[in-house]
PDB file of N, CA and C in Angstrom:
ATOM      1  N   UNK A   1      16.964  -6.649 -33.571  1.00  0.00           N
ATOM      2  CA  UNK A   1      15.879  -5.697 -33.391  1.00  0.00           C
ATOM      3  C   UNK A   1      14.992  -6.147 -32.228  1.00  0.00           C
ATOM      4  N   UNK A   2      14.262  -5.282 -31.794  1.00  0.00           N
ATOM      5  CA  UNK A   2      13.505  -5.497 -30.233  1.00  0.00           C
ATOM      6  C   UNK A   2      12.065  -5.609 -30.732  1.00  0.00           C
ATOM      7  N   UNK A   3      12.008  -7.139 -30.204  1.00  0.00           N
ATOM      8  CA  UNK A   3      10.694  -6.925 -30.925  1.00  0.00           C
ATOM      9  C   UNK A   3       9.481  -6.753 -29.659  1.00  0.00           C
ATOM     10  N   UNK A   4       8.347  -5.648 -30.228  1.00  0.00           N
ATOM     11  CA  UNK A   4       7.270  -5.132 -29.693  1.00  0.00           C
ATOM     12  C   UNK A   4       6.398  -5.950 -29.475  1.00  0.00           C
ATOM     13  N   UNK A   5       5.916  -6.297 -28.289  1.00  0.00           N
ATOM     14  CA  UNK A   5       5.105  -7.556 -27.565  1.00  0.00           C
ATOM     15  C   UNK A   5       3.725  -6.734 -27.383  1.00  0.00           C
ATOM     16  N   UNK A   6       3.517  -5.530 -28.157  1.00  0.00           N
ATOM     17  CA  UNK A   6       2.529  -4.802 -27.469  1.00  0.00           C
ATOM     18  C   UNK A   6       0.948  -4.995 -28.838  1.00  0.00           C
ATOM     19  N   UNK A   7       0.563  -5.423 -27.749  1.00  0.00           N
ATOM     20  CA  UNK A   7      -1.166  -6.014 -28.655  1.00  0.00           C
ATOM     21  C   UNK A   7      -1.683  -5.271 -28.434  1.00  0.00           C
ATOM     22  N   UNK A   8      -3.207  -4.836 -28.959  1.00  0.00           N
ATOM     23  CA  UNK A   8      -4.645  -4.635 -28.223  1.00  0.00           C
ATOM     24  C   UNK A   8      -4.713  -5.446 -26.893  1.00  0.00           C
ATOM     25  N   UNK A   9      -4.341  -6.649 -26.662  1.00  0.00           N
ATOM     26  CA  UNK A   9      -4.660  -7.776 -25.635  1.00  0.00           C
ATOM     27  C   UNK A   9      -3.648  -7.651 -24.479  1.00  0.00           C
ATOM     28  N   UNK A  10      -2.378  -6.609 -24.948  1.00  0.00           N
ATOM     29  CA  UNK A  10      -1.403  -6.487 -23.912  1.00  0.00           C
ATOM     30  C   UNK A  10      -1.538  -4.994 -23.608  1.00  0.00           C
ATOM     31  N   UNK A  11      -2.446  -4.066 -23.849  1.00  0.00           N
ATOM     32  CA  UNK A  11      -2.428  -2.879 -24.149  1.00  0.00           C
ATOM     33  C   UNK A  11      -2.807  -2.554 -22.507  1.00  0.00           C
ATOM     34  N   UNK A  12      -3.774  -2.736 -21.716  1.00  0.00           N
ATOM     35  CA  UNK A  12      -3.783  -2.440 -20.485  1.00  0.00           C
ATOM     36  C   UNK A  12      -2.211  -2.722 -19.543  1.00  0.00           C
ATOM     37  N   UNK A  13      -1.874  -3.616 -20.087  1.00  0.00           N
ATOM     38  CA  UNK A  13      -0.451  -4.067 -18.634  1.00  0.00           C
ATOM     39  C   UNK A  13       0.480  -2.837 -19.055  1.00  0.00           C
ATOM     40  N   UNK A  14       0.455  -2.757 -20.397  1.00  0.00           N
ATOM     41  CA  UNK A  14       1.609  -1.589 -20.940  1.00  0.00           C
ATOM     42  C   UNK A  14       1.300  -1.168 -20.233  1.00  0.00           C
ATOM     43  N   UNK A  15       0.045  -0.053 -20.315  1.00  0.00           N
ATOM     44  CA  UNK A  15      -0.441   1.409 -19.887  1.00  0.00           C
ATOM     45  C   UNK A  15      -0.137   1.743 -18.494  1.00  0.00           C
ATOM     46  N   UNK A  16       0.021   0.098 -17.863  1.00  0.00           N
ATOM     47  CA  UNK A  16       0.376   0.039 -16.457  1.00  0.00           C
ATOM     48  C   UNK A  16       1.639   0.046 -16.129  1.00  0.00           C
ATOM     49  N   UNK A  17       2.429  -0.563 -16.985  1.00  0.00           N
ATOM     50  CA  UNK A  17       4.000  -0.468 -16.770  1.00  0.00           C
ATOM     51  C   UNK A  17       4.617   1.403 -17.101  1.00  0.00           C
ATOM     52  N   UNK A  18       3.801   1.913 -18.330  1.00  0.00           N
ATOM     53  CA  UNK A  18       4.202   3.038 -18.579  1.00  0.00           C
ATOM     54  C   UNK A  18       3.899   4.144 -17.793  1.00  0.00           C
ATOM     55  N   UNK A  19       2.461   3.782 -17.413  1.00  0.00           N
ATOM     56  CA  UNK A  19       2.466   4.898 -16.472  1.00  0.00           C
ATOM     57  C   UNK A  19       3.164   4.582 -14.622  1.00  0.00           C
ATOM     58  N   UNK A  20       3.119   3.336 -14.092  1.00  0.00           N
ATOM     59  CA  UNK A  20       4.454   3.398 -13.165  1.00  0.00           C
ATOM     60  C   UNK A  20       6.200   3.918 -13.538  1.00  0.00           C
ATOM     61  N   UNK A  21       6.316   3.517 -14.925  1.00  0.00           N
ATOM     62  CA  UNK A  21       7.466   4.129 -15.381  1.00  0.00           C
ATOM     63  C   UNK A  21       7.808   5.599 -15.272  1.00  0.00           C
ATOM     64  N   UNK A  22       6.483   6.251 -15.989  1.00  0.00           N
ATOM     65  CA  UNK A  22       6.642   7.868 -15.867  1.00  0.00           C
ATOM     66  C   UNK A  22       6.432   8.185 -15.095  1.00  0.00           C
ATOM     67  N   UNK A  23       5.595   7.755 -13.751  1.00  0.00           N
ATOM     68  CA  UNK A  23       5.881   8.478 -12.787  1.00  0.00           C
ATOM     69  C   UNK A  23       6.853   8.394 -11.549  1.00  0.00           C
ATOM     70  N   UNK A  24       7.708   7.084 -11.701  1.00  0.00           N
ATOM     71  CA  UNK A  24       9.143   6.917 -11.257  1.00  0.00           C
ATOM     72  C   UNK A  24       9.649   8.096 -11.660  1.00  0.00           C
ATOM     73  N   UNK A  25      10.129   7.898 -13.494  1.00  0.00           N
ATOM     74  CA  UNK A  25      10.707   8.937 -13.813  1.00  0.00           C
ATOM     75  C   UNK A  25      11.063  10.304 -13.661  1.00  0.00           C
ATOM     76  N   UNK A  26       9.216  10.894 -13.513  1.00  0.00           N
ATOM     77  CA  UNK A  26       9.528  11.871 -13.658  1.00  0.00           C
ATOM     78  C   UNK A  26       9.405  12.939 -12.017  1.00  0.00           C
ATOM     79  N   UNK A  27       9.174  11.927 -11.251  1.00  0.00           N
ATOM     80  CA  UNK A  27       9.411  12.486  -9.384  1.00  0.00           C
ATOM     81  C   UNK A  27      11.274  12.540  -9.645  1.00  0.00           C
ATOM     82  N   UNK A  28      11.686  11.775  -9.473  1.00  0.00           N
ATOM     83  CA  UNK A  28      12.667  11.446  -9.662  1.00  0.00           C
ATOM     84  C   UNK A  28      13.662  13.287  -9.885  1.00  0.00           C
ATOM     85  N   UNK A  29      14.562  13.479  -8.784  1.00  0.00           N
ATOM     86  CA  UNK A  29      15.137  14.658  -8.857  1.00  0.00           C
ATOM     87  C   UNK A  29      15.945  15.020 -10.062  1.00  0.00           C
ATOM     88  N   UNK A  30      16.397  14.390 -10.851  1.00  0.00           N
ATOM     89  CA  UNK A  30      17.289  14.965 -12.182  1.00  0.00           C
ATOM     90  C   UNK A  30      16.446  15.247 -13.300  1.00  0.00           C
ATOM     91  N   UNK A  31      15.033  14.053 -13.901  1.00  0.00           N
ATOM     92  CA  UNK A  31      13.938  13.971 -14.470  1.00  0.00           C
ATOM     93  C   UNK A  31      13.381  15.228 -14.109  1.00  0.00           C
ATOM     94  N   UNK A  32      12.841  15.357 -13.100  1.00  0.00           N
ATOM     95  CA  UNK A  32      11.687  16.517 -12.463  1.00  0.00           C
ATOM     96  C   UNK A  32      11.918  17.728 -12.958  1.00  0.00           C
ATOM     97  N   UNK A  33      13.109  18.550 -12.941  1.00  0.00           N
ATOM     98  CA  UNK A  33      13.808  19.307 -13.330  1.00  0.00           C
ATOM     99  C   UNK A  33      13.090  19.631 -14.516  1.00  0.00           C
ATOM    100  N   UNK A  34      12.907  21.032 -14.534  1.00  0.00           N
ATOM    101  CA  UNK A  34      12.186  22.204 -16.018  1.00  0.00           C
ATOM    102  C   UNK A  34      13.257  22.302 -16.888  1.00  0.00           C
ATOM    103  N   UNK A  35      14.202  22.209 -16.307  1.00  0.00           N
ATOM    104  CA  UNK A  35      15.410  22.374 -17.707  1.00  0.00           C
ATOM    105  C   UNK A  35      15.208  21.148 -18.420  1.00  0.00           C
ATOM    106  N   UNK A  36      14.937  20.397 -17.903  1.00  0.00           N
ATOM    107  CA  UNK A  36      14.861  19.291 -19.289  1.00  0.00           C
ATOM    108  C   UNK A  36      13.695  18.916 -20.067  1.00  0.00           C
ATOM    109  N   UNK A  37      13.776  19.064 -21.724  1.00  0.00           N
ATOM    110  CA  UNK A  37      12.811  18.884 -22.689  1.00  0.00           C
ATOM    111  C   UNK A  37      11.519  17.851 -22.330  1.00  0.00           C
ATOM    112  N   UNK A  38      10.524  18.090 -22.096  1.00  0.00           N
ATOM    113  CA  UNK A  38       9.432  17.440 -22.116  1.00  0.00           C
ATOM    114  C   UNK A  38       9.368  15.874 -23.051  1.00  0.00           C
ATOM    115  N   UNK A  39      10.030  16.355 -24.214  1.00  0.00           N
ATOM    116  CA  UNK A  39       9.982  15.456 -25.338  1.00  0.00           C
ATOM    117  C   UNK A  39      10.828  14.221 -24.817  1.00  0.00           C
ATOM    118  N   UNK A  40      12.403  14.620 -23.940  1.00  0.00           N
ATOM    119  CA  UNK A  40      12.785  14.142 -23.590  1.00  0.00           C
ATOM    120  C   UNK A  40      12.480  13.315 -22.181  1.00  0.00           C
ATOM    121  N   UNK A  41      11.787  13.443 -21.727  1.00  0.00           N
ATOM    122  CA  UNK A  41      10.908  12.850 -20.810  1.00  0.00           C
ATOM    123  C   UNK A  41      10.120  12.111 -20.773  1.00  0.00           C
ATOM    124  N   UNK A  42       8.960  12.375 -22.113  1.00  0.00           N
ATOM    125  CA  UNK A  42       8.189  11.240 -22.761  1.00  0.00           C
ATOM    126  C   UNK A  42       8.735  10.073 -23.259  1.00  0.00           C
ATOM    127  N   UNK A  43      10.059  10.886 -24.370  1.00  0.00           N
ATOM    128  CA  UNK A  43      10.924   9.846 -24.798  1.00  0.00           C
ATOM    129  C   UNK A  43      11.311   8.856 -24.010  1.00  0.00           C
ATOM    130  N   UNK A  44      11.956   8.889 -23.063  1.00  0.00           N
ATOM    131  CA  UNK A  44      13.030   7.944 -22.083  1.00  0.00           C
ATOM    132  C   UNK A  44      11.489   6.955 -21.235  1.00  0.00           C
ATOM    133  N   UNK A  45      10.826   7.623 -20.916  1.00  0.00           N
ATOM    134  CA  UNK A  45       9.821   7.613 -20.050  1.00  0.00           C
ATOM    135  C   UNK A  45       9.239   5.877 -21.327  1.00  0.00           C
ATOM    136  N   UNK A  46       9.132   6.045 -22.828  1.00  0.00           N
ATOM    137  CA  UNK A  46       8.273   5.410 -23.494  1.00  0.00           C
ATOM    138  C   UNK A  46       9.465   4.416 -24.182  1.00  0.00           C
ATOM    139  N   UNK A  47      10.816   4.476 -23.955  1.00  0.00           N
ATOM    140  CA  UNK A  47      11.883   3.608 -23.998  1.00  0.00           C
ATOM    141  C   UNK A  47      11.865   2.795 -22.564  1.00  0.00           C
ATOM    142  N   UNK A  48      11.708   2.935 -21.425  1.00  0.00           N
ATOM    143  CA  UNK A  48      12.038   2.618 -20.595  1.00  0.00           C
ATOM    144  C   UNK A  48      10.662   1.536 -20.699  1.00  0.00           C
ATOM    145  N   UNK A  49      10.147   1.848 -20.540  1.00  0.00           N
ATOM    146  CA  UNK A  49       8.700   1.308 -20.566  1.00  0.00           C
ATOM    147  C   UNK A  49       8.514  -0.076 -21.795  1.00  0.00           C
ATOM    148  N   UNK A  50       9.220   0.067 -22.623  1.00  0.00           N
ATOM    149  CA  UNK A  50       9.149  -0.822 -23.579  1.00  0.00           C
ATOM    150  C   UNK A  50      10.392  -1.443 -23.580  1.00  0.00           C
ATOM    151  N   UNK A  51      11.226  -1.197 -23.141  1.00  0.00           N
ATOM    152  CA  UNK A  51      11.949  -2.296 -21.909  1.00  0.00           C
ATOM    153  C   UNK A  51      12.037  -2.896 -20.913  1.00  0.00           C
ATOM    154  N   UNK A  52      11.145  -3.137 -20.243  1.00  0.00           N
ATOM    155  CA  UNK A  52      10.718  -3.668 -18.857  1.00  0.00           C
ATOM    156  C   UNK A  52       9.285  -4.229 -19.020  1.00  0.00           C
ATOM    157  N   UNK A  53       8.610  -3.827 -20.363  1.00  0.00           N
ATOM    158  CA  UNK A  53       7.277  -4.611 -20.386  1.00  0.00           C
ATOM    159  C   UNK A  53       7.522  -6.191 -20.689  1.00  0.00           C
ATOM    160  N   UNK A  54       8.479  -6.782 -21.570  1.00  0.00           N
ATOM    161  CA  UNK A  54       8.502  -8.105 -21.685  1.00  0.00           C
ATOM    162  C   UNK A  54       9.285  -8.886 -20.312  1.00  0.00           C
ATOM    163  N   UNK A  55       9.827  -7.743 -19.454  1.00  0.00           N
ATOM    164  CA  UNK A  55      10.041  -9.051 -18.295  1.00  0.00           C
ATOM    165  C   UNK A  55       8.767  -8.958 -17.564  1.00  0.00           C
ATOM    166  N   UNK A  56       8.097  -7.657 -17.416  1.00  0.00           N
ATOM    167  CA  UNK A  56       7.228  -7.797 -16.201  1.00  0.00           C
ATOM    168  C   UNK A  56       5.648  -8.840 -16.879  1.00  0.00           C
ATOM    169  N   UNK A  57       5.404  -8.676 -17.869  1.00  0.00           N
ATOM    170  CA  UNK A  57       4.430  -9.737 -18.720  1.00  0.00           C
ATOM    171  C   UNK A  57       5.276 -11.301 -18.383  1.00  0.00           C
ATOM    172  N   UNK A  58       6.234 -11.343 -18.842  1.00  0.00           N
ATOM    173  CA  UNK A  58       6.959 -12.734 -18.638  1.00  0.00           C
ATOM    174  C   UNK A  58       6.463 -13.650 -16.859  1.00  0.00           C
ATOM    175  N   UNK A  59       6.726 -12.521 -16.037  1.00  0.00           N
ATOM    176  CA  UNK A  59       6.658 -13.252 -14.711  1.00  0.00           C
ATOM    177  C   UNK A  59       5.408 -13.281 -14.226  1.00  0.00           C
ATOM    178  N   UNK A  60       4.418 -13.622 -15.430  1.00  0.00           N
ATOM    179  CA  UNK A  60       2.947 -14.129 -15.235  1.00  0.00           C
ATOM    180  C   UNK A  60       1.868 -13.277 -14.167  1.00  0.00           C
ATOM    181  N   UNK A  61       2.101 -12.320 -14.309  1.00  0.00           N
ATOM    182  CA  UNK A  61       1.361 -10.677 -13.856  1.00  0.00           C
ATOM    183  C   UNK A  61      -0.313 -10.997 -14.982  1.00  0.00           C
ATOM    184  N   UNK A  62      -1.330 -11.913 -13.416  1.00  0.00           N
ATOM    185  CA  UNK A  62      -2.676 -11.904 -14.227  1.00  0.00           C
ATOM    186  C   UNK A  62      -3.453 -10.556 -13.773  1.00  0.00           C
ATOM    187  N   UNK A  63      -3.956 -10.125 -15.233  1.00  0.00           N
ATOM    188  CA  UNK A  63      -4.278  -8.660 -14.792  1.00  0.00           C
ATOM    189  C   UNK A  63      -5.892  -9.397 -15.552  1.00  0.00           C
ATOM    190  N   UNK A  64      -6.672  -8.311 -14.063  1.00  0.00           N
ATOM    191  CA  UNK A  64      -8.412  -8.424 -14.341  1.00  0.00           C
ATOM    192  C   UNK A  64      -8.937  -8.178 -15.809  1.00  0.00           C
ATOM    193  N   UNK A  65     -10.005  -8.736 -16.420  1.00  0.00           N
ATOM    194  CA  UNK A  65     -10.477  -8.101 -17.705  1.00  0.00           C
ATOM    195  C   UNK A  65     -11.346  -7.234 -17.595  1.00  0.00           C
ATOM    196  N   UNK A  66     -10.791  -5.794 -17.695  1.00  0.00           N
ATOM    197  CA  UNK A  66     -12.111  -4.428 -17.731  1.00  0.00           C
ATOM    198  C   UNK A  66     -11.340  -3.925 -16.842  1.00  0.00           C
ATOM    199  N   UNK A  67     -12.451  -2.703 -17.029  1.00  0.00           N
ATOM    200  CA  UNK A  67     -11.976  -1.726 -15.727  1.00  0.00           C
ATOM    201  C   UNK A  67     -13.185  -1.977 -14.208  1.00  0.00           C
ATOM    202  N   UNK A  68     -13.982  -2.654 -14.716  1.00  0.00           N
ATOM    203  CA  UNK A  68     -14.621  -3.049 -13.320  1.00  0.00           C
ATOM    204  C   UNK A  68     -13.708  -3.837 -12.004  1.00  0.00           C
ATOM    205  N   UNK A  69     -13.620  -4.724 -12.736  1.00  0.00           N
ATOM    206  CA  UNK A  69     -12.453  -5.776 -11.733  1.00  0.00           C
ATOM    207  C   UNK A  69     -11.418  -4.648 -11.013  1.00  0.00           C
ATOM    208  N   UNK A  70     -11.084  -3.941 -11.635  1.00  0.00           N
ATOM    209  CA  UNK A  70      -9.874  -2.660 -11.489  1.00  0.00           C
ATOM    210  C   UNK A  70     -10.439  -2.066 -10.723  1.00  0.00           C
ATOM    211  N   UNK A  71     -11.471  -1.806 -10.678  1.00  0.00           N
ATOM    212  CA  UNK A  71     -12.390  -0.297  -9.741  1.00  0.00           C
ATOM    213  C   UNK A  71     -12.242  -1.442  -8.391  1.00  0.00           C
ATOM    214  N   UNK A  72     -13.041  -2.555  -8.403  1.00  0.00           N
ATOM    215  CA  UNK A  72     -13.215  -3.406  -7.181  1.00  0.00           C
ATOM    216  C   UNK A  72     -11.607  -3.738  -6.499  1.00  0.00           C
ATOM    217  N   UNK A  73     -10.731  -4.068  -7.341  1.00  0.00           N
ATOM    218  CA  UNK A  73      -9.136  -3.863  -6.444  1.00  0.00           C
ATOM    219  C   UNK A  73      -9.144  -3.145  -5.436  1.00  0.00           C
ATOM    220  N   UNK A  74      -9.127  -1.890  -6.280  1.00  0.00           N
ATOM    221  CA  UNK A  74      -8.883  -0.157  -5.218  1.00  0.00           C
ATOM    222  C   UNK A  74      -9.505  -0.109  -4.414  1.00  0.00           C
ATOM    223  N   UNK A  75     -10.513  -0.829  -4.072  1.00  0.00           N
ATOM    224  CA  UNK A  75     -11.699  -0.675  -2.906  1.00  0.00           C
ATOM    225  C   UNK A  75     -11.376  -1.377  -2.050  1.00  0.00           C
ATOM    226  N   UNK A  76     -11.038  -2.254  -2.469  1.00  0.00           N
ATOM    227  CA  UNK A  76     -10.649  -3.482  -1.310  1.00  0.00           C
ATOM    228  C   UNK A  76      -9.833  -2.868  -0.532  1.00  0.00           C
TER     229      UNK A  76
END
């Protein structure tokens, strides 16, 4: 079984892996596409994402505490 690395304390890096995930995904010409189920999009989109969060946490990705530190990044 796969086990879920996802805390309160890991909950920002997710949000960051998932939302680079979905929006790979869903630009992406076969994804993008209206013929395919929404559900199915979220789905793959929230599998994919929870496969790639324990390597990208693993290779020591220090992420700021808050969203201040975050606002001051983007500016830079």
């Amino acid at each position: 079984m796969l086990p879920l690395p996802i805390l309160p304390v890991h909950l920002e890096g997710f949000v960051l892996v998932l939302t680079r995930t979905g929006a790979m995904l869903l630009t992406a010409p076969l994804f993008g596409n209206r013929a395919i189920p929404r559900q199915l999009k979220i789905g793959l989109t929230v599998l994919v994402s929870l496969l790639l969060f324990p390597v990208v946490d693993a290779r020591g990705i220090v992420l700021p505490p808050g969203l201040i530190p975050w606002m001051l990044l983007t500016r830079a």
